[in-house]
PDB file of N, CA and C in Angstrom:
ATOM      1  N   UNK A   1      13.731  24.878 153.172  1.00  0.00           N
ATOM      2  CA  UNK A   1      12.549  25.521 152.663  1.00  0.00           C
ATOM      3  C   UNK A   1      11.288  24.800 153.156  1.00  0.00           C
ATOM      4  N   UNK A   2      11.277  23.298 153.389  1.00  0.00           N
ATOM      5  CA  UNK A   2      10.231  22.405 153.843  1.00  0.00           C
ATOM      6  C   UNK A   2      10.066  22.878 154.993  1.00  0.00           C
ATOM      7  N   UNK A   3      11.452  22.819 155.886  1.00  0.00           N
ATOM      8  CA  UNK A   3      10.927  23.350 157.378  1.00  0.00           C
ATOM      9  C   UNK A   3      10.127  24.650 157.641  1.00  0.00           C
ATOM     10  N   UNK A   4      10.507  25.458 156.992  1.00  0.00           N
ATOM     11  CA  UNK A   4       9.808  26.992 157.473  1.00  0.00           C
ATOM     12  C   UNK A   4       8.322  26.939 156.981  1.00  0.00           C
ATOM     13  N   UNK A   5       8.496  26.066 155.651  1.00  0.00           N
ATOM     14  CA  UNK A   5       6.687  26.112 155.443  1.00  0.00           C
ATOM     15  C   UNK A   5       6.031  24.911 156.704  1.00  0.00           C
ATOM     16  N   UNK A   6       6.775  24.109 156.301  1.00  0.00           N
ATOM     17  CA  UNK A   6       5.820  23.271 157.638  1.00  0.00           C
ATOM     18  C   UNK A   6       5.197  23.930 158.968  1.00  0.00           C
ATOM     19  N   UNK A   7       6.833  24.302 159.452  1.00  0.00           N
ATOM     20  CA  UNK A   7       6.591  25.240 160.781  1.00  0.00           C
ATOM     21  C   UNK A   7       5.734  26.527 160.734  1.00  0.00           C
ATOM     22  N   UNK A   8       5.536  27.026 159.810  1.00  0.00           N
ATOM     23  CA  UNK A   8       4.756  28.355 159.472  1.00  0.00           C
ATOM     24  C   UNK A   8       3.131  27.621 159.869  1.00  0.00           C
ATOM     25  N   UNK A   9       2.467  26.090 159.095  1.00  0.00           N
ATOM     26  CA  UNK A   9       1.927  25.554 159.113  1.00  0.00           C
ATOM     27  C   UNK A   9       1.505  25.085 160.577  1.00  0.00           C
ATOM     28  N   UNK A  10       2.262  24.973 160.979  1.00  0.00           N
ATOM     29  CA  UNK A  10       2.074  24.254 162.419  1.00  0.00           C
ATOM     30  C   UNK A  10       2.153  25.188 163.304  1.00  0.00           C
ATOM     31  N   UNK A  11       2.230  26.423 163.189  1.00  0.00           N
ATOM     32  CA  UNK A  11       1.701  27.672 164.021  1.00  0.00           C
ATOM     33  C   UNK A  11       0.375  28.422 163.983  1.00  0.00           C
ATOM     34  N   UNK A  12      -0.084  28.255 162.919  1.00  0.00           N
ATOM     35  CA  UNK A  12      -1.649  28.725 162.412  1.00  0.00           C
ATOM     36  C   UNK A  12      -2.229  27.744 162.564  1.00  0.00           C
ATOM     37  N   UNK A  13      -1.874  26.227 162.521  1.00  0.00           N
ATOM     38  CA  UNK A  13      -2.738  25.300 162.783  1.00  0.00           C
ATOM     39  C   UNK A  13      -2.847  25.188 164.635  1.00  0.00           C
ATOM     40  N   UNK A  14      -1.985  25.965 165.418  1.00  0.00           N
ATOM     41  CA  UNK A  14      -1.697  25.713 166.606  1.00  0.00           C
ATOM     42  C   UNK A  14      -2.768  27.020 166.925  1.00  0.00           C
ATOM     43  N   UNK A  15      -2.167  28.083 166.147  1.00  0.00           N
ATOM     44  CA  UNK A  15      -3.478  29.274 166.972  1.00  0.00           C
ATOM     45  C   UNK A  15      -4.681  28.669 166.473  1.00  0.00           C
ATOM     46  N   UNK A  16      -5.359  28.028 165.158  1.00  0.00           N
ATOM     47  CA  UNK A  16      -6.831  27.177 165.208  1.00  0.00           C
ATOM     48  C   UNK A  16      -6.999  26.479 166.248  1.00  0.00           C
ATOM     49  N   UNK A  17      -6.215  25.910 166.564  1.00  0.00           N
ATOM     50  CA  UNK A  17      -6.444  25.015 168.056  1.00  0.00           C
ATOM     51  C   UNK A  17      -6.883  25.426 169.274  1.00  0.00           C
ATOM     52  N   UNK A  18      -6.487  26.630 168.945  1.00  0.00           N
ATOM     53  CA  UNK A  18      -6.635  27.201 170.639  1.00  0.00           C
ATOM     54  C   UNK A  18      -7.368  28.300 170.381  1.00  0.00           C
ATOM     55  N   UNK A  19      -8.156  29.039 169.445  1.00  0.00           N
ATOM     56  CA  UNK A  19      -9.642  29.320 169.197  1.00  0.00           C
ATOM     57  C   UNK A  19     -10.643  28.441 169.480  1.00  0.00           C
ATOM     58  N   UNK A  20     -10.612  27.382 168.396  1.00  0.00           N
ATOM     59  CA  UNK A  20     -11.474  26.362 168.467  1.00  0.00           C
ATOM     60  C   UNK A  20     -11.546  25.575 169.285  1.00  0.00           C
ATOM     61  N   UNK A  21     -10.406  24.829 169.580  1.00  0.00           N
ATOM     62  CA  UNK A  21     -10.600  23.296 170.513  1.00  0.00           C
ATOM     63  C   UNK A  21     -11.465  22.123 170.188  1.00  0.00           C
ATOM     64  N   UNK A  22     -11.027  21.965 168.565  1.00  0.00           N
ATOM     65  CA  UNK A  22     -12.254  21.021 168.356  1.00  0.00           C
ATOM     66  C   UNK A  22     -11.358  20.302 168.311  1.00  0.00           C
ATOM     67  N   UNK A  23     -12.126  18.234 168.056  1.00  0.00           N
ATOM     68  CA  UNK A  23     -11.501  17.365 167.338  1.00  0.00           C
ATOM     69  C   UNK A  23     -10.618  17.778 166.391  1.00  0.00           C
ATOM     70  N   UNK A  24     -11.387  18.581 165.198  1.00  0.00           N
ATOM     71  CA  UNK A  24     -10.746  18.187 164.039  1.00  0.00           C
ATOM     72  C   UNK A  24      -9.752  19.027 163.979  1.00  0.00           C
ATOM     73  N   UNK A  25      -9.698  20.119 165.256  1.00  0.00           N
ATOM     74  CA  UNK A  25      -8.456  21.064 165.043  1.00  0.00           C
ATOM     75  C   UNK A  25      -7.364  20.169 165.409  1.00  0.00           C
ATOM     76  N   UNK A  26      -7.905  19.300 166.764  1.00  0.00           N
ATOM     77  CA  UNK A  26      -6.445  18.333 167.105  1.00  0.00           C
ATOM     78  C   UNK A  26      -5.947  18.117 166.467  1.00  0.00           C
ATOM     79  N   UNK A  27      -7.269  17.458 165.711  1.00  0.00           N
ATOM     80  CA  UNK A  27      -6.473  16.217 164.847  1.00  0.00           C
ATOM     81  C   UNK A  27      -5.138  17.152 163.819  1.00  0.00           C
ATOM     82  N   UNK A  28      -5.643  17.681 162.790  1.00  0.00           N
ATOM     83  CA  UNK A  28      -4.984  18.672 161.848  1.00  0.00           C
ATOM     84  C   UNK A  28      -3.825  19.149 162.575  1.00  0.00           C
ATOM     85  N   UNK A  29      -3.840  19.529 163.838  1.00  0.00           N
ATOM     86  CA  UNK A  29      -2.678  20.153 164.494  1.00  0.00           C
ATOM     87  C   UNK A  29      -1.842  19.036 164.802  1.00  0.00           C
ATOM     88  N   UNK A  30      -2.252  17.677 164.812  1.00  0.00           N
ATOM     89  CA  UNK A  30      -1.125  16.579 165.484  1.00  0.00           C
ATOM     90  C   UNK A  30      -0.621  16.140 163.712  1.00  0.00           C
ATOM     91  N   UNK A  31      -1.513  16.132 162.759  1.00  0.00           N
ATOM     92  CA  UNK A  31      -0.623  16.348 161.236  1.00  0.00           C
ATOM     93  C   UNK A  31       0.293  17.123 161.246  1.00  0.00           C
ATOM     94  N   UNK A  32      -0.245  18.604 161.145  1.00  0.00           N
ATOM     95  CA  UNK A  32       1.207  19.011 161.095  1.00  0.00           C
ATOM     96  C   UNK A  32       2.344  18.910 162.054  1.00  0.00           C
ATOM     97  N   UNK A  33       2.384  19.033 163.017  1.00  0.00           N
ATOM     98  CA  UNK A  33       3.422  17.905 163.726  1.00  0.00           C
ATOM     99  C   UNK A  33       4.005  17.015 163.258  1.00  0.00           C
ATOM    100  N   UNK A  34       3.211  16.251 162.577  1.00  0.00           N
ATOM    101  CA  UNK A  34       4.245  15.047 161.797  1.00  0.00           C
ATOM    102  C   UNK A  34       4.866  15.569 160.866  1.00  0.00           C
ATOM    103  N   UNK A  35       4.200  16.495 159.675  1.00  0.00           N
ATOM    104  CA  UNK A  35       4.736  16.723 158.678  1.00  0.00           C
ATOM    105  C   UNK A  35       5.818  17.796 158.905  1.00  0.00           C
ATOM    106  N   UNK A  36       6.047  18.463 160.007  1.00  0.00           N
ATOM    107  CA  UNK A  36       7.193  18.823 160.803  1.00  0.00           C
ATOM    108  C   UNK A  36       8.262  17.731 161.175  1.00  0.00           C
ATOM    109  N   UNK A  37       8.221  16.600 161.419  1.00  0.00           N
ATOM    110  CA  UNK A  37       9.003  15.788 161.117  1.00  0.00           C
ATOM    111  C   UNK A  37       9.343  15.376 160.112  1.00  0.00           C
ATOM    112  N   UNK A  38       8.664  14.888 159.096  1.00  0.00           N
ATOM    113  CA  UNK A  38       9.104  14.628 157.968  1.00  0.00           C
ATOM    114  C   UNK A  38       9.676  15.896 157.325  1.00  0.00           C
ATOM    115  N   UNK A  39       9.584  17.214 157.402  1.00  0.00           N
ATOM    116  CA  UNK A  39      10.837  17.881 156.966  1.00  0.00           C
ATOM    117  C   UNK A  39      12.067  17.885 157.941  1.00  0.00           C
ATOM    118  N   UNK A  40      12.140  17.608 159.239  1.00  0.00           N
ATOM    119  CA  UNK A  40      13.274  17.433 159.710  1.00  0.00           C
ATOM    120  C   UNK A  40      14.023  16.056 159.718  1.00  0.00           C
ATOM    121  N   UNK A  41      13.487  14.874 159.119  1.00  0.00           N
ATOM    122  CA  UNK A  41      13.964  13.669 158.791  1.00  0.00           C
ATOM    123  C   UNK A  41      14.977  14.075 157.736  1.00  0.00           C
ATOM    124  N   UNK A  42      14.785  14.935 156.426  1.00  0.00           N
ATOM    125  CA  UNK A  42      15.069  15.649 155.393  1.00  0.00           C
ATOM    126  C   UNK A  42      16.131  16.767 155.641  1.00  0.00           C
ATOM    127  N   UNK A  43      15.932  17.231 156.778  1.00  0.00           N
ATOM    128  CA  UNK A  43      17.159  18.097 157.218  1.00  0.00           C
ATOM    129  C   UNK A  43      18.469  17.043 157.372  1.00  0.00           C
ATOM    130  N   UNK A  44      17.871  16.649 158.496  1.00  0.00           N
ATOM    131  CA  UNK A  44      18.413  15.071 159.207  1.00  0.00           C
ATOM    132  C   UNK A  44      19.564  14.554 157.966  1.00  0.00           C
ATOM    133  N   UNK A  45      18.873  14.245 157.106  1.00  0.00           N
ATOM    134  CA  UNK A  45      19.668  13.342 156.378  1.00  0.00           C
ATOM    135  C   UNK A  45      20.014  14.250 155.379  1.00  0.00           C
ATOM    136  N   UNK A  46      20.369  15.572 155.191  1.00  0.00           N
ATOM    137  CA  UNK A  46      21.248  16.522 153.956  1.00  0.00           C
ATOM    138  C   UNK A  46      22.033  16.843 154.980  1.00  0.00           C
ATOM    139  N   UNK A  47      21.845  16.936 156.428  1.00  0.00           N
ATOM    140  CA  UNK A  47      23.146  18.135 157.270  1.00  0.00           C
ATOM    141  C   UNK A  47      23.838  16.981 157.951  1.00  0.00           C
ATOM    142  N   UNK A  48      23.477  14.902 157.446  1.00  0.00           N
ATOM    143  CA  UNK A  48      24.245  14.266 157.837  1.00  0.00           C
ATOM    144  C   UNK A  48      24.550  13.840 160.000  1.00  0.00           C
ATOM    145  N   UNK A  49      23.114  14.214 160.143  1.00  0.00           N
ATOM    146  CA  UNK A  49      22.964  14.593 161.596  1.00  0.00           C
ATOM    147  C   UNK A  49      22.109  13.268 161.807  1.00  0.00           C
ATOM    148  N   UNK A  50      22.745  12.206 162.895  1.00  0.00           N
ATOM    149  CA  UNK A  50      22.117  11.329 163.631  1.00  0.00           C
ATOM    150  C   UNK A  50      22.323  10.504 162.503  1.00  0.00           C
ATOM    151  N   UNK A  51      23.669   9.804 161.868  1.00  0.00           N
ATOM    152  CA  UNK A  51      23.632   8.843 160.322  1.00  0.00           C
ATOM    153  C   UNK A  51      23.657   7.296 160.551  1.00  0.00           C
ATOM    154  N   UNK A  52      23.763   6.923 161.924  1.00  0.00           N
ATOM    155  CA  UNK A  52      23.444   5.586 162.689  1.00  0.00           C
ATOM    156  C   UNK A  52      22.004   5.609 162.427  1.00  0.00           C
ATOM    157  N   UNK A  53      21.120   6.619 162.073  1.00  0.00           N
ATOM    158  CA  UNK A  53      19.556   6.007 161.891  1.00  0.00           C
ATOM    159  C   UNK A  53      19.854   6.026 160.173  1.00  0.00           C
ATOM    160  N   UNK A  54      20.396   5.813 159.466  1.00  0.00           N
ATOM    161  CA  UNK A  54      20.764   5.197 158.331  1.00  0.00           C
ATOM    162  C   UNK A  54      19.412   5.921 157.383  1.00  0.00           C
ATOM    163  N   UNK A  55      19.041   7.263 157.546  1.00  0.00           N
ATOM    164  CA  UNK A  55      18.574   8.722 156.851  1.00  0.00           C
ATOM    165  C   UNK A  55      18.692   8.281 154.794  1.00  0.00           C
ATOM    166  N   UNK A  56      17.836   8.237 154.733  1.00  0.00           N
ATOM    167  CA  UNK A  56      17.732   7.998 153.077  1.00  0.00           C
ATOM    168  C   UNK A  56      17.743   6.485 152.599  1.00  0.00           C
ATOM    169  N   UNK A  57      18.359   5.458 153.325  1.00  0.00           N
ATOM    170  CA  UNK A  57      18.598   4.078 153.119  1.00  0.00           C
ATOM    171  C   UNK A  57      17.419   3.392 153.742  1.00  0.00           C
ATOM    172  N   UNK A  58      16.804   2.499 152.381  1.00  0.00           N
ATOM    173  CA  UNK A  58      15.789   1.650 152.885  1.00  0.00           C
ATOM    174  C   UNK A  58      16.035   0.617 153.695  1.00  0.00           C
ATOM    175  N   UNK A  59      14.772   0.511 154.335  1.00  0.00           N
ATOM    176  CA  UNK A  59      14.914  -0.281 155.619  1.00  0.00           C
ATOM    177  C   UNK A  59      15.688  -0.163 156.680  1.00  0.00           C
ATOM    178  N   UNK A  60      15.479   1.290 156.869  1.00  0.00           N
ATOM    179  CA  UNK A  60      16.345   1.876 157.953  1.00  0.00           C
ATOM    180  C   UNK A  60      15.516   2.490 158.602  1.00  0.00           C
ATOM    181  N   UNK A  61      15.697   3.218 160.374  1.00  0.00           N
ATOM    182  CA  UNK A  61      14.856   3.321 161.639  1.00  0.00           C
ATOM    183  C   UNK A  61      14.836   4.694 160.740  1.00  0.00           C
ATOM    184  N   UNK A  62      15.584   5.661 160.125  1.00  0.00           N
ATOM    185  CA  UNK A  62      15.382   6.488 159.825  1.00  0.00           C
ATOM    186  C   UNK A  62      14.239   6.627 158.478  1.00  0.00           C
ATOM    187  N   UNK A  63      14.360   6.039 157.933  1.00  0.00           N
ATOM    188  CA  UNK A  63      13.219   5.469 156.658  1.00  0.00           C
ATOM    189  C   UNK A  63      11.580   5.359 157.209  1.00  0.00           C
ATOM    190  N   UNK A  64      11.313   4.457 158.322  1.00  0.00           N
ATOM    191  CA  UNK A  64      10.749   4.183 158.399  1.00  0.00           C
ATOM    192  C   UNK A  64       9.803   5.447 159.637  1.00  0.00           C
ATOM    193  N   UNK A  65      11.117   6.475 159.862  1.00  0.00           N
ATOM    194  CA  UNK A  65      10.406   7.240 160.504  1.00  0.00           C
ATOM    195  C   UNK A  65       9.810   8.860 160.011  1.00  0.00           C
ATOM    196  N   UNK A  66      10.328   8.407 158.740  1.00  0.00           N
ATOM    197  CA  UNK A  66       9.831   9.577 157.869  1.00  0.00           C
ATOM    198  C   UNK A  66       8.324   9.047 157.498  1.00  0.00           C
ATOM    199  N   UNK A  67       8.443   7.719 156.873  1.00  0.00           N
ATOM    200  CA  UNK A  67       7.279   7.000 156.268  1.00  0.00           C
ATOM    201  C   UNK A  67       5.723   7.212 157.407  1.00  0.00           C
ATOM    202  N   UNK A  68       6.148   7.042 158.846  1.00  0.00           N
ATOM    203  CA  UNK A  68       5.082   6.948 159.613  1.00  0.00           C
ATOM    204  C   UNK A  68       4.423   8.362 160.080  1.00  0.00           C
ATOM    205  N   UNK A  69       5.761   9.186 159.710  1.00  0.00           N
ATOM    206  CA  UNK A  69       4.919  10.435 160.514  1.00  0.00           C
ATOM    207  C   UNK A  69       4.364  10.868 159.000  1.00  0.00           C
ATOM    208  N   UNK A  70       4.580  10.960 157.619  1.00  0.00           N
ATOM    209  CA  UNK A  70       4.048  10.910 156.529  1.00  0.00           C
ATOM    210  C   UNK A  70       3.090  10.672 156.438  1.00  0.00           C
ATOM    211  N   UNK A  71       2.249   9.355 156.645  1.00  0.00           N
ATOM    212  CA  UNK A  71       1.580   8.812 156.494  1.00  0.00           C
ATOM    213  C   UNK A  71       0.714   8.959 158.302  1.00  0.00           C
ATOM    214  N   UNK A  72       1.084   8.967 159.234  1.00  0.00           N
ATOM    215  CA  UNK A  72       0.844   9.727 159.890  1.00  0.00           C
ATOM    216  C   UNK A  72      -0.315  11.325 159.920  1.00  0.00           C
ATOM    217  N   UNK A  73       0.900  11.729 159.114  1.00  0.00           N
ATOM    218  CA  UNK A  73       0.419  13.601 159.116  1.00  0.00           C
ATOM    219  C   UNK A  73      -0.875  13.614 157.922  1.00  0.00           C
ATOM    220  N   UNK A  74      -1.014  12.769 156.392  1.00  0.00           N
ATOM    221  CA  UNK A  74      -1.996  12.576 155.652  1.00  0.00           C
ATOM    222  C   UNK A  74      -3.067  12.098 156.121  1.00  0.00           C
ATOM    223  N   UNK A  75      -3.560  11.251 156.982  1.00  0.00           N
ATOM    224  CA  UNK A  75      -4.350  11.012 157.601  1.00  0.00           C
ATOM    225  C   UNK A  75      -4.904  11.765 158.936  1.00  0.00           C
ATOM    226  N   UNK A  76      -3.746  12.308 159.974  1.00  0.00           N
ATOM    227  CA  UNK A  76      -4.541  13.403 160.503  1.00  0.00           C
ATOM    228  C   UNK A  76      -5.521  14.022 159.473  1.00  0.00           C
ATOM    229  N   UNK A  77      -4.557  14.811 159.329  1.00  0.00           N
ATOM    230  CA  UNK A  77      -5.051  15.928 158.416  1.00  0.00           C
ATOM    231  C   UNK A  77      -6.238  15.658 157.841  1.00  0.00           C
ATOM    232  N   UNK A  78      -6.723  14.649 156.715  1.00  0.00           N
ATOM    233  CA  UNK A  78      -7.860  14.125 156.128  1.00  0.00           C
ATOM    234  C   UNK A  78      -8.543  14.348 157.797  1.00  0.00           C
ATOM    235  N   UNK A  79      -8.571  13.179 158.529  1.00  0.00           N
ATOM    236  CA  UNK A  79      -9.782  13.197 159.302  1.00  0.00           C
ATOM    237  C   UNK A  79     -10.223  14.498 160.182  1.00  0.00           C
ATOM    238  N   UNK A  80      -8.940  15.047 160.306  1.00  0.00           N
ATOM    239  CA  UNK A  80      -9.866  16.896 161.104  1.00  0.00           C
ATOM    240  C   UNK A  80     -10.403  17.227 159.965  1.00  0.00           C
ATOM    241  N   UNK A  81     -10.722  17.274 158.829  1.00  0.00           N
ATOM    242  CA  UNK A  81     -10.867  18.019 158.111  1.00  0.00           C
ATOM    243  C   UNK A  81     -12.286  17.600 157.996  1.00  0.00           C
ATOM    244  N   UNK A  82     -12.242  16.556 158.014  1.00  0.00           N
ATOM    245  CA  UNK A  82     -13.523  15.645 157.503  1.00  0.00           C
ATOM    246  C   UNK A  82     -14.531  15.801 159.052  1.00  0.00           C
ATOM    247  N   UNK A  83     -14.231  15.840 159.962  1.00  0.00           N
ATOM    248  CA  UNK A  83     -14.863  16.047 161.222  1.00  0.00           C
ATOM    249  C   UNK A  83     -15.036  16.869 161.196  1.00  0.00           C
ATOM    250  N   UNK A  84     -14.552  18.309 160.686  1.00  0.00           N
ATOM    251  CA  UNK A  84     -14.865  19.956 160.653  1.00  0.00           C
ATOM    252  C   UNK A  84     -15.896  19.625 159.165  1.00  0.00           C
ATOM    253  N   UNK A  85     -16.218  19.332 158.376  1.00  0.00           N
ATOM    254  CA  UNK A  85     -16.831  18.781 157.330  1.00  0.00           C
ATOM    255  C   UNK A  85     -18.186  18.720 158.082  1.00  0.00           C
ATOM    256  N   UNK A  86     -18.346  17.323 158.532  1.00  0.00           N
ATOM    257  CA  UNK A  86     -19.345  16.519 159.467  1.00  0.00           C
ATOM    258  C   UNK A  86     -19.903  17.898 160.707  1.00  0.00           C
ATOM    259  N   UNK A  87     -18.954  18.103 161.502  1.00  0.00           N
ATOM    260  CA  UNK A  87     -19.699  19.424 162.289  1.00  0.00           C
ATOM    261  C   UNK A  87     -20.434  20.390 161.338  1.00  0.00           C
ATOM    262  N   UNK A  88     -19.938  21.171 160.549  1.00  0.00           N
ATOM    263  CA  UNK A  88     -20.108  22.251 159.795  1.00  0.00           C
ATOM    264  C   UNK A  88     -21.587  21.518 159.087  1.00  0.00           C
ATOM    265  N   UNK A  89     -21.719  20.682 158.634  1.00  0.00           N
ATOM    266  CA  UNK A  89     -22.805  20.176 158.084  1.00  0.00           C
ATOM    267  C   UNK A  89     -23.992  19.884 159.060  1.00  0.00           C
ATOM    268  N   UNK A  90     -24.112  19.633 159.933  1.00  0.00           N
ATOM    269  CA  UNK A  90     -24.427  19.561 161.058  1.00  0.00           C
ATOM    270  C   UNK A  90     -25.140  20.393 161.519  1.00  0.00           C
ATOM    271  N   UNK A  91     -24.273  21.388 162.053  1.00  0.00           N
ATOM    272  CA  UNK A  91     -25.020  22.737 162.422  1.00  0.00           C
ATOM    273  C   UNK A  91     -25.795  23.090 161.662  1.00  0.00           C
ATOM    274  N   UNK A  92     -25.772  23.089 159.921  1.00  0.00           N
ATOM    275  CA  UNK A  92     -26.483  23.954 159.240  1.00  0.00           C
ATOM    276  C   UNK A  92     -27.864  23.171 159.162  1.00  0.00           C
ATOM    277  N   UNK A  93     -27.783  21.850 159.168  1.00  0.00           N
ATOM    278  CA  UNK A  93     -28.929  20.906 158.855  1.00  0.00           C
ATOM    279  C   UNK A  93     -29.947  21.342 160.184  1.00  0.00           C
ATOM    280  N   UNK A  94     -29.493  21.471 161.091  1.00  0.00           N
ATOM    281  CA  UNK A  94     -30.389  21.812 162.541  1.00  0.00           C
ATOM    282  C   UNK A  94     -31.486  23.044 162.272  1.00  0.00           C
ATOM    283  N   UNK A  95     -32.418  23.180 162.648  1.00  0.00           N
ATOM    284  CA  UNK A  95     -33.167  24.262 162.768  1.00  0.00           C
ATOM    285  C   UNK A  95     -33.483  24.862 164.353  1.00  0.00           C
ATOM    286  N   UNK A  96     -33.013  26.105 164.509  1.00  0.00           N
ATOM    287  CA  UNK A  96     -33.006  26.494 166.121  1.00  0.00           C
ATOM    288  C   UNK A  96     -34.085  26.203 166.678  1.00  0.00           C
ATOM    289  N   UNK A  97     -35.541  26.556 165.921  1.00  0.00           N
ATOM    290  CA  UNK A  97     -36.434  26.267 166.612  1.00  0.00           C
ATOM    291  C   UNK A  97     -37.855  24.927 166.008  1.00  0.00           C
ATOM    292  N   UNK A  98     -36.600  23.683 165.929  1.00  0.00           N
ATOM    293  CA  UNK A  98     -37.301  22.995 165.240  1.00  0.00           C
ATOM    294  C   UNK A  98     -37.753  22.193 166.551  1.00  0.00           C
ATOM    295  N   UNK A  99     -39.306  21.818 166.984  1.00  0.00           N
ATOM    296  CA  UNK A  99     -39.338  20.975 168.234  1.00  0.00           C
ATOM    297  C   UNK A  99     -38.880  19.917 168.232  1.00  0.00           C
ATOM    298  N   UNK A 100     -38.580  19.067 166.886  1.00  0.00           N
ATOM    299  CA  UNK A 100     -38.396  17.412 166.786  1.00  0.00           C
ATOM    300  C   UNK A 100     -37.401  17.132 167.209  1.00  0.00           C
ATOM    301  N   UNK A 101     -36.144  18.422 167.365  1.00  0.00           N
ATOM    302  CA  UNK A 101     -34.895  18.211 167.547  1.00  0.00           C
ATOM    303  C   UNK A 101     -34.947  17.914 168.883  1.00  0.00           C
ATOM    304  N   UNK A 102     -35.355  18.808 169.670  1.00  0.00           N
ATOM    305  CA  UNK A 102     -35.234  19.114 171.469  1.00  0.00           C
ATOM    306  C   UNK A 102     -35.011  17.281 171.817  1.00  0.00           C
TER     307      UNK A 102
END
């Protein structure tokens, strides 16, 4: 159920990307990416697939690779968001025909 929402996620965040082409779309689009991993870490370790990365057990390559793209994907995410924030604020503060700006 994680995967299809993620992936659903990471297709609308992929067509924003390629409207826009901003920073903060990257950024947001390389989150969900991660958080596409972290539901397949979760697949990973219920369908028992790849169990040498030791999937659910702390201090394991598999542990630690859920943790990074996690933590990873929360921080994308925050900073496109916050850069689409910062632009969006931006533009509006400008006046088209203010001379001080030129």
């Amino acid at each position: 159920m994680a995967l299809a929402a993620t992936s659903t996620l990471l297709v609308g965040l992929a067509i924003f990307y390629r409207r826009r082409g901003t920073v903060g779309s990257a950024l947001r689009l390389l989150g969900g990416a991660s958080f596409v991993v972290v539901a397949l870490t979760h697949v990973f370790e219920a369908l028992a697939i790849l169990p040498a990365l030791g999937w659910g057990q702390r201090h394991s390559v598999g542990h630690y690779i859920d943790l990074g793209a996690a933590v990873l994907g929360l921080t994308s995410v925050s900073a496109g968001l916050l850069f689409q924030y910062v632009h969006r604020a931006s533009c509006v503060n400008t006046r088209p025909n203010d001379p001080s700006v030129r």
